[in-house]
Protein backbone atom coordinates (compact mmCIF):
# COMPACT_ATOMS: atom_id res chain seq x y z
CA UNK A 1 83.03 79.48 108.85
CA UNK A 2 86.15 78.91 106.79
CA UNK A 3 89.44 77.81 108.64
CA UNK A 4 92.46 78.09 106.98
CA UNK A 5 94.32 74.47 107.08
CA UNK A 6 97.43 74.15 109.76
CA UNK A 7 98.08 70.04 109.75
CA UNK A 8 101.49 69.46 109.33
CA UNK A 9 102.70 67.18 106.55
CA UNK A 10 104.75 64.03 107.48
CA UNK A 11 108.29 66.08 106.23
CA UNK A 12 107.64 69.05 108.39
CA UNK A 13 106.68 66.93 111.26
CA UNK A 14 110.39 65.18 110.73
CA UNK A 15 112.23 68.35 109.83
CA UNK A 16 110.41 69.77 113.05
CA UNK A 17 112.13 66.58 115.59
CA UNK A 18 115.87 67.34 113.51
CA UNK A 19 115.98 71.36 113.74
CA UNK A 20 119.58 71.23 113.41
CA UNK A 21 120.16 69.37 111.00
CA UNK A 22 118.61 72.32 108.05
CA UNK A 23 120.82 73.28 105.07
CA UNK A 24 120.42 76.54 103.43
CA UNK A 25 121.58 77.76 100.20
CA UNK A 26 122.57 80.71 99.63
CA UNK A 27 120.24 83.80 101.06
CA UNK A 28 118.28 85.35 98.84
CA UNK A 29 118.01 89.69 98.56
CA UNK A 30 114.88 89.09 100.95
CA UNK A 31 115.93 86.22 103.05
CA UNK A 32 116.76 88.30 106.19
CA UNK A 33 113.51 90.60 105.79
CA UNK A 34 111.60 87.21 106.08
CA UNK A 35 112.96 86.75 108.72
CA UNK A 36 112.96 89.75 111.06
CA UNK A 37 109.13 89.85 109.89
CA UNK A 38 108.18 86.48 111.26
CA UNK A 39 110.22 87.76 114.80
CA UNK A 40 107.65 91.00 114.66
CA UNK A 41 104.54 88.91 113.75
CA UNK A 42 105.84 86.35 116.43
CA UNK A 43 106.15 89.27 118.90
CA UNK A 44 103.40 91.03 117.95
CA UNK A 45 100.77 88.20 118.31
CA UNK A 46 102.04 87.62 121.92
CA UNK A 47 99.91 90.73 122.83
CA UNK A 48 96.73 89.10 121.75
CA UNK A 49 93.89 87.02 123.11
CA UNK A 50 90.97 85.25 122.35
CA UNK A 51 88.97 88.48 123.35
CA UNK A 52 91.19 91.18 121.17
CA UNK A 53 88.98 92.37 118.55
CA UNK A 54 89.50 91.11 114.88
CA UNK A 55 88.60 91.71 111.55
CA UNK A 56 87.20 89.08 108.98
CA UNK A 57 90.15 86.77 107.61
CA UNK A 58 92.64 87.65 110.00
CA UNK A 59 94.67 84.80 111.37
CA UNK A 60 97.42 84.58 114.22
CA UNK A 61 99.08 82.32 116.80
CA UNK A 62 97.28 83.24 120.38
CA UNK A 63 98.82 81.19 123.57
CA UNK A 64 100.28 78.53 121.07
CA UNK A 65 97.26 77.66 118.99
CA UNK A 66 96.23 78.72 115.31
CA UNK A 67 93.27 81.89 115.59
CA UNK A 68 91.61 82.80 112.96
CA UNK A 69 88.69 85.77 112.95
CA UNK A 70 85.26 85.25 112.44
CA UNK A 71 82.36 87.94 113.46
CA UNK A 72 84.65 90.11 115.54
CA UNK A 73 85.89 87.59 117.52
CA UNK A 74 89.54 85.12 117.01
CA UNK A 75 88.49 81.12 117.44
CA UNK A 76 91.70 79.39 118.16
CA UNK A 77 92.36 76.03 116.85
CA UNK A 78 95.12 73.58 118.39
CA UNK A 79 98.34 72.67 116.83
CA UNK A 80 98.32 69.11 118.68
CA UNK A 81 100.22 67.80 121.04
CA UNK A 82 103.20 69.14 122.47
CA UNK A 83 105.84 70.76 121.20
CA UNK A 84 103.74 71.72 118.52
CA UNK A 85 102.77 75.14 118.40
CA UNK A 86 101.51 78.31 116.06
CA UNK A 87 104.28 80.40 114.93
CA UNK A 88 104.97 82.59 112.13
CA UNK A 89 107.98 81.50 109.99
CA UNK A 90 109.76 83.10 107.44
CA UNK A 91 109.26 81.78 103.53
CA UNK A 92 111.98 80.35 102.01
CA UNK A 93 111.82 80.72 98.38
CA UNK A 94 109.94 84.25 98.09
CA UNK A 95 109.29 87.07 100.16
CA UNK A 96 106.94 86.92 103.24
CA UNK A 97 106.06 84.61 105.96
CA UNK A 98 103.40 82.10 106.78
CA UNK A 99 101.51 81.15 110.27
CA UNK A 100 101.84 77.41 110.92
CA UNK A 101 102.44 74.85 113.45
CA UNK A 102 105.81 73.54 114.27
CA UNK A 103 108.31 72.82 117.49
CA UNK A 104 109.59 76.48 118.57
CA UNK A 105 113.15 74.78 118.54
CA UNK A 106 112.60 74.51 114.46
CA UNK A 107 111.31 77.58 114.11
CA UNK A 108 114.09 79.77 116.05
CA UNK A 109 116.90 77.26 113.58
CA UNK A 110 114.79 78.53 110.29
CA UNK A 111 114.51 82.41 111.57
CA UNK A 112 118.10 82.02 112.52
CA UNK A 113 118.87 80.92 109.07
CA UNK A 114 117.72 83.77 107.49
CA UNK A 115 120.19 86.05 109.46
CA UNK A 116 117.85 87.58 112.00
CA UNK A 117 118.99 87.38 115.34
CA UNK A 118 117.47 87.51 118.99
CA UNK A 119 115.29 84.18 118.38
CA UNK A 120 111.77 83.84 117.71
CA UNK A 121 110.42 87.52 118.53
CA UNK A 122 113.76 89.04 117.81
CA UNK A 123 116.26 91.47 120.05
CA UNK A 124 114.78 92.85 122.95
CA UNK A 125 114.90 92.82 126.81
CA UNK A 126 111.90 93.43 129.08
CA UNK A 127 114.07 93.68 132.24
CA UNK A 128 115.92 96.90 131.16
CA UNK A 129 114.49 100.18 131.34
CA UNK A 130 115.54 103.34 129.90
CA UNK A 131 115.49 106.60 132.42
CA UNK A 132 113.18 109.24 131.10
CA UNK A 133 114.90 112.91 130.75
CA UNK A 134 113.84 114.72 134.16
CA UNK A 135 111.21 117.28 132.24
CA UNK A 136 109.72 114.33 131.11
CA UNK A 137 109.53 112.07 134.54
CA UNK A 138 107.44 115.73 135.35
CA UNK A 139 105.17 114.78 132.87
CA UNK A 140 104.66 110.97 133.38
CA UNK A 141 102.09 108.80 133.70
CA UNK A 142 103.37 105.52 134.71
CA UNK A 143 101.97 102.37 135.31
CA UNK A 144 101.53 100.89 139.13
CA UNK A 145 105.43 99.60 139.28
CA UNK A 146 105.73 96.11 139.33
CA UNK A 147 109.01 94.20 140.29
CA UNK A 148 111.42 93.26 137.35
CA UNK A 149 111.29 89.65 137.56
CA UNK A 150 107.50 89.48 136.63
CA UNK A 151 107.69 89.72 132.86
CA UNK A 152 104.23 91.93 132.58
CA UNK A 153 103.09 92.62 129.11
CA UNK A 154 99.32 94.40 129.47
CA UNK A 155 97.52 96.01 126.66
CA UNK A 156 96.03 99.95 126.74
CA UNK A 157 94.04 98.33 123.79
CA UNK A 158 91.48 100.54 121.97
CA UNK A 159 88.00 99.06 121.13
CA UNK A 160 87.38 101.31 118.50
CA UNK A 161 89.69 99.63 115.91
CA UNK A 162 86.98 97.84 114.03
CA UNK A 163 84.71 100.77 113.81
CA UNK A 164 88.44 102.72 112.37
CA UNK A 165 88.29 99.84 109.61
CA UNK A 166 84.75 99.72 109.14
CA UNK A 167 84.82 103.79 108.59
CA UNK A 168 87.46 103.06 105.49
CA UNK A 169 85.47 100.24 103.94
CA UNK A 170 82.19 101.68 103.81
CA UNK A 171 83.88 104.35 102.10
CA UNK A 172 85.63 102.63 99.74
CA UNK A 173 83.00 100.06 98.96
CA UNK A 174 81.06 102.99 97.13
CA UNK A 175 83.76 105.20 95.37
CA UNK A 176 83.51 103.68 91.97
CA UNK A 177 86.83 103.19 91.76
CA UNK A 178 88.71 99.60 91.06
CA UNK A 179 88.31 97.49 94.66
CA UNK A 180 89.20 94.17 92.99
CA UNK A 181 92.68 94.82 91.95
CA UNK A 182 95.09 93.92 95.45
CA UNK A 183 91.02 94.12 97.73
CA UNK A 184 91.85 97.43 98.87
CA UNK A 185 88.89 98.12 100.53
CA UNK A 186 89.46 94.76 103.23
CA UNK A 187 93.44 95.00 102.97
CA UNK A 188 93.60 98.98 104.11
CA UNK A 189 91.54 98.11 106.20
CA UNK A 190 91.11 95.29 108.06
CA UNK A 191 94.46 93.57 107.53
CA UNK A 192 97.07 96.09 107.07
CA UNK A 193 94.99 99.14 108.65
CA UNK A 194 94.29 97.28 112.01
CA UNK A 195 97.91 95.49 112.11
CA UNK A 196 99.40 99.10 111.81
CA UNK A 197 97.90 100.10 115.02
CA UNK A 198 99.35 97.28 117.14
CA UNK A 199 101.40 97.95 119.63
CA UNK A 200 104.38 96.10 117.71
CA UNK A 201 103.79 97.13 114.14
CA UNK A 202 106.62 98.84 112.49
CA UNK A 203 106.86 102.73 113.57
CA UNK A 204 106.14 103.71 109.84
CA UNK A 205 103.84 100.65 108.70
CA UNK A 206 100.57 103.39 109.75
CA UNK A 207 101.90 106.05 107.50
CA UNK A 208 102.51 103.07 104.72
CA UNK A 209 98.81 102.14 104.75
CA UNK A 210 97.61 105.80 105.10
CA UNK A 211 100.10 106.60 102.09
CA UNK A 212 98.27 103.66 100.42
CA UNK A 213 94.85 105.27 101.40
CA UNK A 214 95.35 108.21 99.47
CA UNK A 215 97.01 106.35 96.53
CA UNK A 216 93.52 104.78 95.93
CA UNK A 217 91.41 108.17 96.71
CA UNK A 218 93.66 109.54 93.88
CA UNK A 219 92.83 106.03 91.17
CA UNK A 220 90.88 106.47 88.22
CA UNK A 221 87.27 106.24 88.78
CA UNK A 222 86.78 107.20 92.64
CA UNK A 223 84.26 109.58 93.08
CA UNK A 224 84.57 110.55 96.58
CA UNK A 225 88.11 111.45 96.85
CA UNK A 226 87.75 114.41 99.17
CA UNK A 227 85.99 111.83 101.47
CA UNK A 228 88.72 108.91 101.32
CA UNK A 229 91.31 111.49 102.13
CA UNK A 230 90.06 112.85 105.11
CA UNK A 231 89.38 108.92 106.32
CA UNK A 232 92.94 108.47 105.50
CA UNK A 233 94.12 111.81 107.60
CA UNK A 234 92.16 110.30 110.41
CA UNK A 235 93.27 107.10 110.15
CA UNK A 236 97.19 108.38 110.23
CA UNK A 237 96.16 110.62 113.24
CA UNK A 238 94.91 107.31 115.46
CA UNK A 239 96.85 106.42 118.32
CA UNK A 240 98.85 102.76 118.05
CA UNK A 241 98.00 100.20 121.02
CA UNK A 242 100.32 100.46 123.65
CA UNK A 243 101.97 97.49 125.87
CA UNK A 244 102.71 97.78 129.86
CA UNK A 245 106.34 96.75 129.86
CA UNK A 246 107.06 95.15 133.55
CA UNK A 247 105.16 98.15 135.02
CA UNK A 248 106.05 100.87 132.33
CA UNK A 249 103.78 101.91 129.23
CA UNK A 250 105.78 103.72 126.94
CA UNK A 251 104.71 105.89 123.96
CA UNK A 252 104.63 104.35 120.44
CA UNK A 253 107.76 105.21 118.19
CA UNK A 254 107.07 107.95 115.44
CA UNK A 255 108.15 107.16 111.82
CA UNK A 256 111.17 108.92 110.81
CA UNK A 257 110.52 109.02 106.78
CA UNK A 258 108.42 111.64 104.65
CA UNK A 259 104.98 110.05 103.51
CA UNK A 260 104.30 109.82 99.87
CA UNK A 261 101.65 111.99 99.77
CA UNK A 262 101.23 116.01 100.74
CA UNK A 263 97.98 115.23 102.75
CA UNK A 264 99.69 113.75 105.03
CA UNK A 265 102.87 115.78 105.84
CA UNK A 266 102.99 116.93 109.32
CA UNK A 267 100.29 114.15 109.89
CA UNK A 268 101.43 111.54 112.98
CA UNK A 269 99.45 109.44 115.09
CA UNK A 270 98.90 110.67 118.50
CA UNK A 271 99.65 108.48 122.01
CA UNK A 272 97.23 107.27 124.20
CA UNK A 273 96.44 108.70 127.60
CA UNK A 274 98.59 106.81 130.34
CA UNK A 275 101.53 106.29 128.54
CA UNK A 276 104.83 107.33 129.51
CA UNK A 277 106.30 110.50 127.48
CA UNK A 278 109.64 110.27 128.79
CA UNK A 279 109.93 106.51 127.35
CA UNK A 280 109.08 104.90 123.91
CA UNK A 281 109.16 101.78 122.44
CA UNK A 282 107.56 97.96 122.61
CA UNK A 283 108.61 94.68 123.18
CA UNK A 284 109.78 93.94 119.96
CA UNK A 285 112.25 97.20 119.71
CA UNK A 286 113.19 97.83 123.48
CA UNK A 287 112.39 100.63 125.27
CA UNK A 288 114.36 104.16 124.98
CA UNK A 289 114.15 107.39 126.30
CA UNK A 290 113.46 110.68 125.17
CA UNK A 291 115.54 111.87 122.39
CA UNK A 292 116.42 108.74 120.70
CA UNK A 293 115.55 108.07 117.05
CA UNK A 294 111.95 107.90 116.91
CA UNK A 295 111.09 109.66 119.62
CA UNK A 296 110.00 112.53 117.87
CA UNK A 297 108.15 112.43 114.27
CA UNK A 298 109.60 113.28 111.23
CA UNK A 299 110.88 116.50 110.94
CA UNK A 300 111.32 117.46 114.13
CA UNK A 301 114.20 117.46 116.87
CA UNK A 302 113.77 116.29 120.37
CA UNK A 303 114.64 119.14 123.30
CA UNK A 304 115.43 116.86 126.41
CA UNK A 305 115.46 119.68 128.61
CA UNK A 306 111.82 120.61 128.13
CA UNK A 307 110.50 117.23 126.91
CA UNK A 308 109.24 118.46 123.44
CA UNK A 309 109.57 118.20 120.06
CA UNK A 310 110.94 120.98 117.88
């Protein structure tokens, strides 16, 4: 089993004790990005555990401690001894992030360098809720209420997400079309696929990798098009993972921009039975009601009075 290194040089370990003391240059065109990405991976991973499924090569930070996947299942590794911990920080001299250990006080001073604010997982508040429209409180399907001062963050997690992954692979293992060139047969799937269905993944980030899906159905070379399509369809149809907010589930946000691709106009992923229609949102964005942005897919315009999308 490979594990991806996480010791912490002797400079880190010093910059880590002197948080305050970091000087940044000017920000580069995809400083802030970095940023407000390593506040959504940093949010996103506090939904795990050791027992969420995985796919091979993903890594993340579960309860503090480095995870990394192997056969299905995340094996955490520990950072050390306290403060250290596993966090995602934002890269400094390109775009992206990495997952390492460091003190949580130097890694809310380097995201708040980059611009991003709200701290390590970014703007949000768990302690207010939105009020759902009155047609839709006819519709809900709440959660057993629990009192506001318990910060509750539960899972409606679906166990089918490997087998979604596995579905694309397979298929594009055998379409004779070019899998080396950015792996997209593990990276559609696996990695970006499965992180698209979290419950904090960006709103359009499962559109993005089903856009992607059909860009390689339509490459040179790929003999079962037809068949990668309709995986890709599917895949954009699936229903996101969704979080129990201090008592509340609400719906998954709906991405408000065209996809690429024809086959998938009209196509948006569905919600999970249980969650709230009246409400929408996750940790990492807040919760609204019914008739904010997002709230309906693309396309379409939210009538409050009879909970629906027109």
């Amino acid at each position: 089993m490979r594990f991806t290194s996480i010791a912490l040089p002797i400079s880190l370990i010093a910059v880590a004790s002197a948080a305050t003391t970091h000087t940044f240059g000017r920000r580069a065109s995809f400083t802030l990005a970095n940023g407000q990405k390593a506040q959504q991976l940093n949010a996103q991973f506090r939904s795990l555990s050791a027992s969420s499924s995985c796919t091979a090569g993903q890594e993340a930070c579960i309860d503090g401690q480095f995870a990394q996947c192997d056969n299905g299942k995340f094996v955490t590794t520990s950072c050390g001894p306290a403060p250290l911990q596993c966090v995602v920080l934002p890269l400094v001299n390109s775009a992206g992030t990495s997952i390492t250990c460091d003190t949580k006080a130097d890694a809310e001073a380097r995201i708040a360098a980059t611009g991003a604010t709200g701290g390590l997982f970014g703007k949000r508040d768990l302690e207010t809720r939105a009020t759902a429209p009155a047609a839709c409180e006819a519709k809900s399907k709440r959660a057993e209420t629990t009192p506001a001062s318990v910060a509750l963050l539960r899972r409606i997690a679906q166990a089918d997400l490997p087998a979604v992954a596995q579905s694309w692979q397979d298929l594009c293992l055998k379409s004779g079309g070019d899998i080396t060139t950015n792996q997209p047969c593990v990276k559609l799937a696996g990695e970006d696929g499965i992180n698209a269905l979290l419950a904090n993944a960006d709103a359009c980030a499962q559109q993005d990798n089903a856009d992607a899906m059909v860009d390689f159905a339509k490459s040179k070379g790929v003999t079962n098009k037809d068949a990668l399509i309709a995986n890709a369809v599917a895949y954009r149809k699936h229903p996101r993972n969704a979080l129990n907010i201090n008592g509340v589930t609400p719906s998954t946000l709906f991405c408000e921009k065209a996809p690429r691709n024809a086959e998938l106009q009209g196509v948006v992923n569905g919600q999970l039975q249980g969650v709230d229609p009246g409400l929408f949102g996750s940790p990492s964005t807040g919760i609204v009601a019914f008739g904010a942005a997002g709230t309906c897919p693309f396309g379409k315009t939210a009538d409050v009075a009879t909970c629906s999308c027109k």
